[in-house]
N, C-alpha and C. Protein backbone atom coordinates (compact mmCIF):
# COMPACT_ATOMS: atom_id res chain seq x y z
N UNK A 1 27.68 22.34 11.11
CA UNK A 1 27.59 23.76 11.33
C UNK A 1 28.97 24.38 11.26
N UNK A 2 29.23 25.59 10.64
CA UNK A 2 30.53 26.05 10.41
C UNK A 2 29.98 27.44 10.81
N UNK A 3 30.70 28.12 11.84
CA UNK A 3 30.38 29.36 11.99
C UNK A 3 32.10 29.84 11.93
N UNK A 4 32.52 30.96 11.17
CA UNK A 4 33.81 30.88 10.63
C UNK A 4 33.92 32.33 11.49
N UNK A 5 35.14 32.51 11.19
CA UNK A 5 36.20 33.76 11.57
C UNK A 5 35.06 35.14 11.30
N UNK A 6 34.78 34.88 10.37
CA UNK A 6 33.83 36.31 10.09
C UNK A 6 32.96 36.70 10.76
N UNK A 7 32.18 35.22 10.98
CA UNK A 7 30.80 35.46 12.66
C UNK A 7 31.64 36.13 13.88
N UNK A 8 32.67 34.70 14.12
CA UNK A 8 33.44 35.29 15.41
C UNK A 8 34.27 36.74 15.79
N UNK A 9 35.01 37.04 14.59
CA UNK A 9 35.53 38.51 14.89
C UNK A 9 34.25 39.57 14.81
N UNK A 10 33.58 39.64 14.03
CA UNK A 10 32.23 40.71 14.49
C UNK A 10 31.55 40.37 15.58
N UNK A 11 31.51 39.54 16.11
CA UNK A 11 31.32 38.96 17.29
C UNK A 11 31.87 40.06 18.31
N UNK A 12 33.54 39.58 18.44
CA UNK A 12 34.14 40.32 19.27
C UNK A 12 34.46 41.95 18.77
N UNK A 13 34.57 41.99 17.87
CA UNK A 13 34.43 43.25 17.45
C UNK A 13 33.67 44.23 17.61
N UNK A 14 32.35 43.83 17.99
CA UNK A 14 31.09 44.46 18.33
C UNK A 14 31.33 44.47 20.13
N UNK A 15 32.02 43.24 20.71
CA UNK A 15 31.49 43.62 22.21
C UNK A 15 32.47 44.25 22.50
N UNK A 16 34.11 44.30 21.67
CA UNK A 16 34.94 45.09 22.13
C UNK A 16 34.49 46.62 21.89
N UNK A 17 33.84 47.31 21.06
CA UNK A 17 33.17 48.16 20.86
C UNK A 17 32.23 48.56 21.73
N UNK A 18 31.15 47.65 22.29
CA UNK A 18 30.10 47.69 23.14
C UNK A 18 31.10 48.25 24.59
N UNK A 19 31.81 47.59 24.58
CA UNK A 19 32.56 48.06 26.27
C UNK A 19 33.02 49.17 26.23
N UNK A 20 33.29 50.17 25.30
CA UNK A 20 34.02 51.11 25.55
C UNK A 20 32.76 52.34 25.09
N UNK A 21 31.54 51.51 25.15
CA UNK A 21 30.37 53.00 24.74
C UNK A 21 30.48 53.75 25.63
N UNK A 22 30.02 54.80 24.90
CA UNK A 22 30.16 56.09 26.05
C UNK A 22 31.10 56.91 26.76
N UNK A 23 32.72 56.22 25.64
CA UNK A 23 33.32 57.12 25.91
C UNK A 23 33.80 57.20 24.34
N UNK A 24 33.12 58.03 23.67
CA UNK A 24 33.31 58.26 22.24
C UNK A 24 33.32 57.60 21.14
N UNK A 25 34.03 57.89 20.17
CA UNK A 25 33.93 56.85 19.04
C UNK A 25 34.80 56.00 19.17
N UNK A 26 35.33 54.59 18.86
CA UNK A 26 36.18 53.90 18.99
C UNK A 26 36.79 53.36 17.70
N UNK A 27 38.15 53.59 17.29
CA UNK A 27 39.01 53.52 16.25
C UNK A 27 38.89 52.38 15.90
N UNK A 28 38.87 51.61 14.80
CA UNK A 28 39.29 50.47 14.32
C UNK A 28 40.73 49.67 14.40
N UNK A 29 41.41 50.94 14.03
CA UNK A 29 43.16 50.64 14.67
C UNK A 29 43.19 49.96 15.98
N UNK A 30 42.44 50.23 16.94
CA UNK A 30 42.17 50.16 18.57
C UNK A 30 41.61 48.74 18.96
N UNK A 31 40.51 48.75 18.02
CA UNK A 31 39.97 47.13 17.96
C UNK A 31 40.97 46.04 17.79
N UNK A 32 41.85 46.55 16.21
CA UNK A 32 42.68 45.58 15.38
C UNK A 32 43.58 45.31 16.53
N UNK A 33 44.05 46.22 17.44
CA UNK A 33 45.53 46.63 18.04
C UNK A 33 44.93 45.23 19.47
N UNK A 34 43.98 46.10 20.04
CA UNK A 34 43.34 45.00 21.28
C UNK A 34 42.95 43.49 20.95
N UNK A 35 42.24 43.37 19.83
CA UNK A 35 41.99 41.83 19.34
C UNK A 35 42.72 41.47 18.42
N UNK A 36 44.09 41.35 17.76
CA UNK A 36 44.33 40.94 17.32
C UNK A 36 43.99 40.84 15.96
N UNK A 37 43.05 41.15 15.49
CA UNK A 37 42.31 41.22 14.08
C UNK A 37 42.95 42.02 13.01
N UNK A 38 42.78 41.52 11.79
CA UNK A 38 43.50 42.77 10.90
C UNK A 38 42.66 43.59 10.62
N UNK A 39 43.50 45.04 10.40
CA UNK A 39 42.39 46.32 9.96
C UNK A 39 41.63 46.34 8.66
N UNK A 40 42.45 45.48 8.12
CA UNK A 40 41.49 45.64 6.87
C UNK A 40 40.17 45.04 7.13
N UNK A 41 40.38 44.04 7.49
CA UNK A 41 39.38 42.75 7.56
C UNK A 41 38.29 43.82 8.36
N UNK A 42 38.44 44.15 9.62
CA UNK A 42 37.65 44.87 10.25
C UNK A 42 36.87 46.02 9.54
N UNK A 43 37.90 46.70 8.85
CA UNK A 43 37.25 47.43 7.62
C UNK A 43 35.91 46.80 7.07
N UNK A 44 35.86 45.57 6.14
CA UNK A 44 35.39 45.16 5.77
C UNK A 44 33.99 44.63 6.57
N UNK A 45 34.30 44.10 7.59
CA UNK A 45 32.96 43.75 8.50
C UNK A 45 32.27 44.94 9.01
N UNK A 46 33.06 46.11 9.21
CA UNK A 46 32.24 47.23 9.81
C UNK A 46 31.99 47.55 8.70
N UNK A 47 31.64 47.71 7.10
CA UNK A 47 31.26 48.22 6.05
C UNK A 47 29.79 47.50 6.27
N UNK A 48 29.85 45.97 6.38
CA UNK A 48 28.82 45.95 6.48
C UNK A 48 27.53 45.55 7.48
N UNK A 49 28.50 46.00 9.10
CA UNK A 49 27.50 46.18 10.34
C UNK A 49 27.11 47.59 9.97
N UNK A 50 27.78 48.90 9.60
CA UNK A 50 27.09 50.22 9.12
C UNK A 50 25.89 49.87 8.07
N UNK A 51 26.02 48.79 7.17
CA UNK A 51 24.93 48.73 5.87
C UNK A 51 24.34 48.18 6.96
N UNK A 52 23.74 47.56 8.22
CA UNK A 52 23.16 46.71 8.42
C UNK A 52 22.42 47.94 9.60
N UNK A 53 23.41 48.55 10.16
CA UNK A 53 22.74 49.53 11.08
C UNK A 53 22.92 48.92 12.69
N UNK A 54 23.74 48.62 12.69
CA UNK A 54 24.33 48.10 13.96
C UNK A 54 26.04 48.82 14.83
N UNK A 55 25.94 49.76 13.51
CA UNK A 55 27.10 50.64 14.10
C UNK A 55 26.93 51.72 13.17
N UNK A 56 27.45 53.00 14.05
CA UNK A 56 27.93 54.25 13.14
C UNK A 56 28.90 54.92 12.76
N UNK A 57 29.54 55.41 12.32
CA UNK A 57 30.45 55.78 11.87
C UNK A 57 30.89 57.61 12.40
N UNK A 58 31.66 57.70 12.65
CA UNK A 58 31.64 59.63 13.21
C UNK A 58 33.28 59.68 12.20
N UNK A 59 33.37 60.49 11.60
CA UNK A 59 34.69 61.12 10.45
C UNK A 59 35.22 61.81 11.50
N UNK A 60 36.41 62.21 10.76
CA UNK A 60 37.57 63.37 11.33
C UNK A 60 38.15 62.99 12.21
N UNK A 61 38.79 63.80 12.74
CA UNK A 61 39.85 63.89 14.41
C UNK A 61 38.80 63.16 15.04
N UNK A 62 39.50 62.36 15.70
CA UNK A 62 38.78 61.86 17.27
C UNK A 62 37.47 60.76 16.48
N UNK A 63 37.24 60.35 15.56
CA UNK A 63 36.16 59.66 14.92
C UNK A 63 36.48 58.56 14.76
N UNK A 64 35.52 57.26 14.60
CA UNK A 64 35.67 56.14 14.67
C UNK A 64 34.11 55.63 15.08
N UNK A 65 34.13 54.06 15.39
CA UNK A 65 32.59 53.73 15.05
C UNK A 65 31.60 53.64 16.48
N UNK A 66 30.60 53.55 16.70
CA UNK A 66 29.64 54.02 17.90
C UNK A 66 28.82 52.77 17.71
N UNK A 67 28.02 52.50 18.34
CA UNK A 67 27.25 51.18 18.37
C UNK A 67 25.56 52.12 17.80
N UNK A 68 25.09 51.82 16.75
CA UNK A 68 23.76 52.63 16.72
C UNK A 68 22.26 52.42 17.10
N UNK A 69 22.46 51.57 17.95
CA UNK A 69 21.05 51.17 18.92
C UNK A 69 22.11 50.22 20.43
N UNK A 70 21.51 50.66 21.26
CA UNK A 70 22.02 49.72 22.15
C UNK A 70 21.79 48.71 22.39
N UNK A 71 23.38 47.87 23.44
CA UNK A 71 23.54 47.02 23.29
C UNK A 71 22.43 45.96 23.66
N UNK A 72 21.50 46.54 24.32
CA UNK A 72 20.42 45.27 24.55
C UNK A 72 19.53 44.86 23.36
N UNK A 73 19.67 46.01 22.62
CA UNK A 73 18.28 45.51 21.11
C UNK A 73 19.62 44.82 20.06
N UNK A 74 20.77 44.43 20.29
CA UNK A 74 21.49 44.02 19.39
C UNK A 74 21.62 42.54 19.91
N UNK A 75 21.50 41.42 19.27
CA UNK A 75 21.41 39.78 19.82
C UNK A 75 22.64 39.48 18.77
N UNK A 76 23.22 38.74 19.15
CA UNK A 76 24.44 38.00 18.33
C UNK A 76 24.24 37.03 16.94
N UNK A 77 23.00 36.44 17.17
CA UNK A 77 22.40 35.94 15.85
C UNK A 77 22.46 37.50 14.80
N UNK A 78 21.81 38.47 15.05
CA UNK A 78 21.74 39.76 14.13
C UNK A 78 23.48 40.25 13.92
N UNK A 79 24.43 40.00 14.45
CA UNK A 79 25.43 40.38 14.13
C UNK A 79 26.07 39.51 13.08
N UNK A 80 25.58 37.96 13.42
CA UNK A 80 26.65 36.78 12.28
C UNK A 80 25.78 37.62 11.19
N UNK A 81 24.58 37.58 11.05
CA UNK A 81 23.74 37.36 9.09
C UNK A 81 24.25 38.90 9.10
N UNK A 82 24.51 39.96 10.08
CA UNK A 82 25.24 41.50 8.93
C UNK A 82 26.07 41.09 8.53
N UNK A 83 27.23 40.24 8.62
CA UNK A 83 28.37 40.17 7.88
C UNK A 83 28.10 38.32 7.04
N UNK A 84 27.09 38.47 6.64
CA UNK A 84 26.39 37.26 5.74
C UNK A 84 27.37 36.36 6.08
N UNK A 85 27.49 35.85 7.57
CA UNK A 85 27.63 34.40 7.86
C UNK A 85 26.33 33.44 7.87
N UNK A 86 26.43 32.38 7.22
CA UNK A 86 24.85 31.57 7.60
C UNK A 86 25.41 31.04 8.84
N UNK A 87 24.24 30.61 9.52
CA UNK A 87 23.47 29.18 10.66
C UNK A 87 23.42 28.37 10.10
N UNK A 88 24.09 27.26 9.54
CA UNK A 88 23.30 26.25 8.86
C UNK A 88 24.31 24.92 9.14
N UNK A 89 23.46 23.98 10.14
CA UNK A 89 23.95 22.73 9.78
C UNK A 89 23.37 21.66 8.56
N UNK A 90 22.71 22.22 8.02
CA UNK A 90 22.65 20.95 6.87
C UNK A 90 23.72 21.27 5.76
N UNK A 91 23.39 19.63 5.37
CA UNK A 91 24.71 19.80 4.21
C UNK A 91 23.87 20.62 3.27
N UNK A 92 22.95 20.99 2.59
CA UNK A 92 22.58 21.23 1.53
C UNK A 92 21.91 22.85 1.56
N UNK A 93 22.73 22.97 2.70
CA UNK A 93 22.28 24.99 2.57
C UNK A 93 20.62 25.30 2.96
N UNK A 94 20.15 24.18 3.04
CA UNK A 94 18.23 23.99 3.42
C UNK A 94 17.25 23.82 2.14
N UNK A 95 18.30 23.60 1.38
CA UNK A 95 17.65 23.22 0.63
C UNK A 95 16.66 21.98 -0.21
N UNK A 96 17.41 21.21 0.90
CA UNK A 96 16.81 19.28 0.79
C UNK A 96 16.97 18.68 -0.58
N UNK A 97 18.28 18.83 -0.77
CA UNK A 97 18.69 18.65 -1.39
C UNK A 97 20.22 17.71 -1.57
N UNK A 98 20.41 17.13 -0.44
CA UNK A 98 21.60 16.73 0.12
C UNK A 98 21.71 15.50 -0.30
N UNK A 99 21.51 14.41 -0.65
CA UNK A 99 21.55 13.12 -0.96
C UNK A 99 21.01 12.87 -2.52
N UNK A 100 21.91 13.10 -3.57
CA UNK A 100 21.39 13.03 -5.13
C UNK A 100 20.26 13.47 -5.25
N UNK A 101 19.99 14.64 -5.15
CA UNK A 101 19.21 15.73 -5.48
C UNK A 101 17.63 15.45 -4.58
N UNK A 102 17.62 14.60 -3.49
CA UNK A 102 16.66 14.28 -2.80
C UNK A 102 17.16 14.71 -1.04
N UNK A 103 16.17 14.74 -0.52
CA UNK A 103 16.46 15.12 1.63
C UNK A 103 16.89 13.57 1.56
N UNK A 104 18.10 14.44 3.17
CA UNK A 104 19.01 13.07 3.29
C UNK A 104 17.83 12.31 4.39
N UNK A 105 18.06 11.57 5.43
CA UNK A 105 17.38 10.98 5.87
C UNK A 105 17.46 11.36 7.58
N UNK A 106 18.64 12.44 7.77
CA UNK A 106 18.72 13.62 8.56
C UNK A 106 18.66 14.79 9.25
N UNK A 107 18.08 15.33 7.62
CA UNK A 107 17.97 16.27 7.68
C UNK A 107 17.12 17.11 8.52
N UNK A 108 15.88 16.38 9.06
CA UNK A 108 15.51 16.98 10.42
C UNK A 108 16.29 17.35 10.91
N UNK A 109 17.54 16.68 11.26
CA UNK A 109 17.90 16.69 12.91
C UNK A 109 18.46 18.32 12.37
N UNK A 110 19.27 18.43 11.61
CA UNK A 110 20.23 19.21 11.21
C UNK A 110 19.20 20.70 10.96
N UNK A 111 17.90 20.70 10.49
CA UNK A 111 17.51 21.86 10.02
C UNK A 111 17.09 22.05 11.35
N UNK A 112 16.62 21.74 12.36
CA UNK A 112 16.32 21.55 13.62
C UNK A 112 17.03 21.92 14.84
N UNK A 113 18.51 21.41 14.35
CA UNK A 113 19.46 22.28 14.88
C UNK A 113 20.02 23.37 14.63
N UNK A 114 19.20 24.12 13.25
CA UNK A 114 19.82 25.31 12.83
C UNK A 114 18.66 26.14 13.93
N UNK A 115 17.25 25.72 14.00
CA UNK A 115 16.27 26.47 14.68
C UNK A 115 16.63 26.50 15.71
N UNK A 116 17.43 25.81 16.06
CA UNK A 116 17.99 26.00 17.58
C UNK A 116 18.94 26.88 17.94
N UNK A 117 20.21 26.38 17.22
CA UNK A 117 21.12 27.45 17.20
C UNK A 117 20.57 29.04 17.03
N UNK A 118 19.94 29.23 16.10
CA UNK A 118 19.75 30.53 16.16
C UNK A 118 19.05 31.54 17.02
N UNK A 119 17.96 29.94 17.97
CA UNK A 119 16.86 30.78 18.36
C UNK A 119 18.09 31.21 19.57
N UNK A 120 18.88 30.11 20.15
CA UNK A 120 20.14 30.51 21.31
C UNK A 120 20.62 31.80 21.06
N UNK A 121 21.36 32.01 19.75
CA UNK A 121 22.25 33.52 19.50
C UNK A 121 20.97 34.40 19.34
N UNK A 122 20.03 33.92 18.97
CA UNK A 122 19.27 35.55 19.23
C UNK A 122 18.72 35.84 20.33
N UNK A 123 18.59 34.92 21.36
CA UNK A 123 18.74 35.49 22.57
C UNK A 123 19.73 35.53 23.34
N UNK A 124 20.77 35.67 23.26
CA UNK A 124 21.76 36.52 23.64
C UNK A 124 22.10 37.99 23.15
N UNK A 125 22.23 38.94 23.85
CA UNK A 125 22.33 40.29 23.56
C UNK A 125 23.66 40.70 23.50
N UNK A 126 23.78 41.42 22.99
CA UNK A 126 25.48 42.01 23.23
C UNK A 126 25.59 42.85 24.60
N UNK A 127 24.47 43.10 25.21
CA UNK A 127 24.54 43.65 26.40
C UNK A 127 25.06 42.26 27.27
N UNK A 128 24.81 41.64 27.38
CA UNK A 128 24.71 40.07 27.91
C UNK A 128 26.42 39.94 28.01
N UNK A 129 26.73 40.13 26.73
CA UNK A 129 28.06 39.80 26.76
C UNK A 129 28.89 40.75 27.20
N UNK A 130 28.88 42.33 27.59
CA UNK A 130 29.64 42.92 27.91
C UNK A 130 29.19 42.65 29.73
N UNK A 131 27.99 42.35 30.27
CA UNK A 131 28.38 41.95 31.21
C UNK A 131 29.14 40.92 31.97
N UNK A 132 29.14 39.95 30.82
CA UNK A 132 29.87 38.85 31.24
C UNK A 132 31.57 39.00 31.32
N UNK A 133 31.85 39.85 30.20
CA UNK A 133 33.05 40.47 30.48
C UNK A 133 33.41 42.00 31.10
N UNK A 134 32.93 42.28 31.95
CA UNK A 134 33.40 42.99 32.75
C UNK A 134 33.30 42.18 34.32
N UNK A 135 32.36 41.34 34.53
CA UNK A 135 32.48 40.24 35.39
C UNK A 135 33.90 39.71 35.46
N UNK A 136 33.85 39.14 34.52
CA UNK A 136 35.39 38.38 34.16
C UNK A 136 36.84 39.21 34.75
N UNK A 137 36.32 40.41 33.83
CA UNK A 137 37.47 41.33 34.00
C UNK A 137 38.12 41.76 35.77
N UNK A 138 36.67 41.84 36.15
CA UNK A 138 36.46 42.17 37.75
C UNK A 138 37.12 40.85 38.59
N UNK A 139 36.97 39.85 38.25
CA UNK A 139 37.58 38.54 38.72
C UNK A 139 38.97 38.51 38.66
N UNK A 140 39.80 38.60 37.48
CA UNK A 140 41.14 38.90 36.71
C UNK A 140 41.59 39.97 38.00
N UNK A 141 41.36 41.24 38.08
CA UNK A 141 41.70 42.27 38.58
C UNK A 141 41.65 41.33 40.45
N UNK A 142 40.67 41.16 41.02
CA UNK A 142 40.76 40.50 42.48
C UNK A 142 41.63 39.16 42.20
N UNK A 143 41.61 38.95 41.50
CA UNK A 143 43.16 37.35 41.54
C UNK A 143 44.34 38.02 41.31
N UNK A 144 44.28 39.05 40.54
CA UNK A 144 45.84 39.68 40.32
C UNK A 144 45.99 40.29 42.04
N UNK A 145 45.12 41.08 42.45
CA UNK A 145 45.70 41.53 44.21
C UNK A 145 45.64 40.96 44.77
N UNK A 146 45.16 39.70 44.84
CA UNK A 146 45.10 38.81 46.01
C UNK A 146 46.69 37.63 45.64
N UNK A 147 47.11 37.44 44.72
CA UNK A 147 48.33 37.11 43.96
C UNK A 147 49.59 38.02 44.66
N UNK A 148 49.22 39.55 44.68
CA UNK A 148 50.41 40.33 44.99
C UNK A 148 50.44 40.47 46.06
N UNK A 149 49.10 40.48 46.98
CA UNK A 149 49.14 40.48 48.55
C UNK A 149 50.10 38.94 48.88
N UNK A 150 49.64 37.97 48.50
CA UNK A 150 50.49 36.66 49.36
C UNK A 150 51.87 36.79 48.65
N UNK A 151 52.07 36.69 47.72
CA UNK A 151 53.65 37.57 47.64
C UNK A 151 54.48 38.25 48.36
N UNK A 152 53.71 39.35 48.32
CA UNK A 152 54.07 40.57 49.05
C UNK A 152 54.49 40.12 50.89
N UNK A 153 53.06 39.47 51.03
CA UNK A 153 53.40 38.54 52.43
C UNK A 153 54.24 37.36 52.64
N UNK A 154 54.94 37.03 51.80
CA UNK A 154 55.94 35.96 51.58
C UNK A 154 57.32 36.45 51.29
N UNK A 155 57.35 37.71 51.74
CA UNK A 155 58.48 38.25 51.53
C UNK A 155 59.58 38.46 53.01
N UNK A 156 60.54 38.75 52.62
CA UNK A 156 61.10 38.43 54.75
C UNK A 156 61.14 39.70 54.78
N UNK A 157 61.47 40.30 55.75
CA UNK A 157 61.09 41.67 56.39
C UNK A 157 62.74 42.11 56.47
């Protein structure tokens, strides 16, 4: 199974997007700038989460992309195939075709584990994941004050 850079940055690209709904459109520059990602590239994947209908687009001043159904009807399996990443652990693309033009003697396991994998990412939501990171985030934030309080209390008077 190879799930490459392209699954994973629309991945995050989408939940970094998802976290900031509702307070307008969100720039691509903003994404690239926060994740690390290049703009072009992002360009390119949001060309085709808009063909896919998983984001929108708003022009002009203040414009940038919106999530266009929310985040609970969006599952992470539907985000890899908009930017035509496959699921696929077999060698032969599913086609049974992997061993001189005949099924290897594996290939269960492997097409089996693609039904799996996918049925996993499509139940996960992108709602799912922005709660998990704002959880996170909420954790980060109480270790950073509880960090500056014993500091702070380790200091001589």
């Amino acid at each position: 199974m190879r799930l490459t850079t392209k699954g994973r940055f629309a991945v995050t690209a989408m939940l970094d997007l998802a976290l900031r709904e509702g307070n307008g459109p969100v720039t691509l520059a903003g994404i690239s700038r926060r994740q690390s990602i290049s703009l072009s590239y992002l360009e390119q994947l949001f060309g085709k989460l808009r063909r896919r209908n998983l984001v929108d687009s708003v022009r002009g001043p203040g414009g940038g992309y919106t999530l266009a159904k929310p985040a609970a009807q969006v599952s992470v399996a539907e985000i890899i195939r908009a930017v035509d990443e496959p699921i696929d652990a077999t060698q032969c693309g599913g086609l049974e075709n992997c061993q001189e033009e005949q099924r290897c003697m594996t290939h269960e396991l492997w097409a089996t584990l693609n039904d799996k994998m996918y049925e996993y990412l499509n139940s996960v939501k992108l709602s799912d994941l922005v709660v998990q990171q704002r959880e996170r985030m909420a954790r980060d934030a109480v270790a950073v004050l509880q960090d500056k309080r014993v500091k702070e209390a380790a200091l001589p008077v």
